[in-house]
N, C-alpha and C. Protein backbone atom coordinates (compact mmCIF):
# COMPACT_ATOMS: atom_id res chain seq x y z
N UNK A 1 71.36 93.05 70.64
CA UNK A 1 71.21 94.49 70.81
C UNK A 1 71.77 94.88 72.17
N UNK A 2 72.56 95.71 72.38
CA UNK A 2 72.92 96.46 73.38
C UNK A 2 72.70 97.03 73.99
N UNK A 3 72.35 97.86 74.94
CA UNK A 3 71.83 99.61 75.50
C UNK A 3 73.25 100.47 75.89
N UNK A 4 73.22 101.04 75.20
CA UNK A 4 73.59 102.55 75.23
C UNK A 4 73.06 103.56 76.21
N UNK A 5 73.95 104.33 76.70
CA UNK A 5 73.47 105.58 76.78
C UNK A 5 73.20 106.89 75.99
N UNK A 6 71.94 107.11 76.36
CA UNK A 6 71.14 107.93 75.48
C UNK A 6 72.73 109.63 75.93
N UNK A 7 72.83 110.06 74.87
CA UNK A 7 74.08 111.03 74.92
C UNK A 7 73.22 112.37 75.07
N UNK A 8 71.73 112.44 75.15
CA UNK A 8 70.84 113.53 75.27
C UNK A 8 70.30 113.78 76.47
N UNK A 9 69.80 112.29 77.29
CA UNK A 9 69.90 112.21 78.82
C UNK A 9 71.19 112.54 79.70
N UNK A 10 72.08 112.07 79.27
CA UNK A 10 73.82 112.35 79.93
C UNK A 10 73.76 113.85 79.78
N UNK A 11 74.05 114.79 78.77
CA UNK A 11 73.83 116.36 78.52
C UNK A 11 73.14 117.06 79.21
N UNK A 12 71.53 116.01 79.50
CA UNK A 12 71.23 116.65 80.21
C UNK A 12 71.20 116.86 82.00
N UNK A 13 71.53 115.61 82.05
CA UNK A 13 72.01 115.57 83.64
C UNK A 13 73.30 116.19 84.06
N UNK A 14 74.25 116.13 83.22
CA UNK A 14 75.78 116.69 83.54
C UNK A 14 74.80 118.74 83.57
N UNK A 15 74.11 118.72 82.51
CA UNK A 15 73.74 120.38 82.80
C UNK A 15 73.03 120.55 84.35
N UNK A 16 72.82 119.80 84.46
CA UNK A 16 71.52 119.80 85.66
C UNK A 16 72.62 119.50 86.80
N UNK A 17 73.45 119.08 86.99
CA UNK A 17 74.55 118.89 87.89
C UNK A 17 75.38 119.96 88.18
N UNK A 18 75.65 120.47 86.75
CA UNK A 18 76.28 121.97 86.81
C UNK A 18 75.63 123.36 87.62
N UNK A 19 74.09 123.25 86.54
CA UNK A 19 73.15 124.01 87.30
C UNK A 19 72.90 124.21 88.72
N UNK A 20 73.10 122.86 89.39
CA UNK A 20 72.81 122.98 90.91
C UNK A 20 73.87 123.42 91.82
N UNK A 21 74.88 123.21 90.91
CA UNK A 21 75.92 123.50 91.99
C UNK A 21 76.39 125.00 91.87
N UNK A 22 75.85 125.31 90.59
CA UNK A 22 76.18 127.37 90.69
C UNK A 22 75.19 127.97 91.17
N UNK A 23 73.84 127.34 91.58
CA UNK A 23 72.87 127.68 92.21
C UNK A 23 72.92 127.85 93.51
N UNK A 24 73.48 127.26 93.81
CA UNK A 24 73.78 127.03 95.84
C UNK A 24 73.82 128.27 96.60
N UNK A 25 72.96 128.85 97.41
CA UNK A 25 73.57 130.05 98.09
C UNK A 25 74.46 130.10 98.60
N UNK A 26 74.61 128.92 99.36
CA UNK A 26 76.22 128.72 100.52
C UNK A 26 75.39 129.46 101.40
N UNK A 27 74.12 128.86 101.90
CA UNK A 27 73.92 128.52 103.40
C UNK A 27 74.31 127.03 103.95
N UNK A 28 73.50 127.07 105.15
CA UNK A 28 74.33 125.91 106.04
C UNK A 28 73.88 124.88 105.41
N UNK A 29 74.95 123.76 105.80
CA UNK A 29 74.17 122.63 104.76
C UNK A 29 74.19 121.68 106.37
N UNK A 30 73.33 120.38 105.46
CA UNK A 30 72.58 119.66 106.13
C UNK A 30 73.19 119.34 107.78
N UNK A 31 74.17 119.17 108.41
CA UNK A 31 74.28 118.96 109.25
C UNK A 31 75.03 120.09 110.16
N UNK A 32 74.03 121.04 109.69
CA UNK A 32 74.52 122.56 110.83
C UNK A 32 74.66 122.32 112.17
N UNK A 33 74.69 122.82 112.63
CA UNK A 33 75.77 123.04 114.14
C UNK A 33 74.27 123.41 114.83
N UNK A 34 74.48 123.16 116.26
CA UNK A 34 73.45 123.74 117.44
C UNK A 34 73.70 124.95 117.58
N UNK A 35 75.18 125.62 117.36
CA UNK A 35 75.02 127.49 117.90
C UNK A 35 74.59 128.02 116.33
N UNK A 36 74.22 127.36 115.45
CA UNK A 36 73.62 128.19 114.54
C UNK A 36 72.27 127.97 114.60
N UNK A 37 70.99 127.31 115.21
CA UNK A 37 70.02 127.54 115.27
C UNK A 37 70.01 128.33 116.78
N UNK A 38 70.69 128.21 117.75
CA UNK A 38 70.49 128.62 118.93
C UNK A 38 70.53 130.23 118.78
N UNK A 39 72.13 130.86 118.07
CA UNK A 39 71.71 131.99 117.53
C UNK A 39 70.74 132.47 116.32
N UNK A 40 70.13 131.24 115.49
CA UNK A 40 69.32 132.09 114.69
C UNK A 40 67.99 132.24 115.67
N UNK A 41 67.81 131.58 116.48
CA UNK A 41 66.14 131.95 117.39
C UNK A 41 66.52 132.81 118.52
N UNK A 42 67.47 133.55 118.74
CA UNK A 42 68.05 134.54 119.20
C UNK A 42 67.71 135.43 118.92
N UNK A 43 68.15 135.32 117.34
CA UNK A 43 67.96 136.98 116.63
C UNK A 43 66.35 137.07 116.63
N UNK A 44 65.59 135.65 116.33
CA UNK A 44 64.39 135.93 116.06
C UNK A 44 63.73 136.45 117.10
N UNK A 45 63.98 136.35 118.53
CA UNK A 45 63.83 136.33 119.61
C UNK A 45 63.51 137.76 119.73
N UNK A 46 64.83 138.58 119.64
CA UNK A 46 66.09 140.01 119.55
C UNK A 46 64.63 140.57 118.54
N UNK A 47 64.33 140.40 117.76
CA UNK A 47 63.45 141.53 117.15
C UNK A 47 62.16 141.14 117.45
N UNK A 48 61.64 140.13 117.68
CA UNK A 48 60.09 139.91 117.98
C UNK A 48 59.96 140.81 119.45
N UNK A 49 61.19 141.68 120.44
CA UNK A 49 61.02 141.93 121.52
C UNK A 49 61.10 143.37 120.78
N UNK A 50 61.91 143.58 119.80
CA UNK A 50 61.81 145.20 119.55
C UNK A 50 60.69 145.83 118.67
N UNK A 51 59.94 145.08 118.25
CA UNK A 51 58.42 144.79 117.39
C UNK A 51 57.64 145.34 118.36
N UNK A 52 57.68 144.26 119.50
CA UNK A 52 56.80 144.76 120.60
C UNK A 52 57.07 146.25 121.03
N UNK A 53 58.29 146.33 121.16
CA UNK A 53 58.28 147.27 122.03
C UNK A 53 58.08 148.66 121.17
N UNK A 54 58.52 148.85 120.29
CA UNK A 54 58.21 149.78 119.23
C UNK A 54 56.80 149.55 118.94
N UNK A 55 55.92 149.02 118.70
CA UNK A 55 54.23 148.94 118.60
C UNK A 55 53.79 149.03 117.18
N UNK A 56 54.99 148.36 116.20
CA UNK A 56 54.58 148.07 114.96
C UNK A 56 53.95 146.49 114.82
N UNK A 57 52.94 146.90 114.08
CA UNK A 57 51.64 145.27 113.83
C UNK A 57 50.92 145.43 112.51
């Protein structure tokens, strides 16, 4: 006896392969850069100061 591949598992992984990759937002991927967290805690920075200062809570 042989083993085969099951042609219902394959279908479904090739879908699931497909699936993930039209899913992707196209944010940064795994090995982002230092000026992209440096400016994203910037911005976070940039409005946690205009929060304050405007006196919304």
């Amino acid at each position: 006896m042989t083993a085969t591949a099951d042609p219902t598992a394959t279908a479904a992984t090739d879908f699931t392969a497909r699936a993930r990759n039209l899913l992707r937002t196209g944010g940064p991927e795994d090995g982002s850069s230092w000026l992209e967290h440096v400016l994203g805690w910037t911005l976070v920075v940039v409005v946690a100061m205009f929060v304050t200062q405007v006196g919304w809570l």
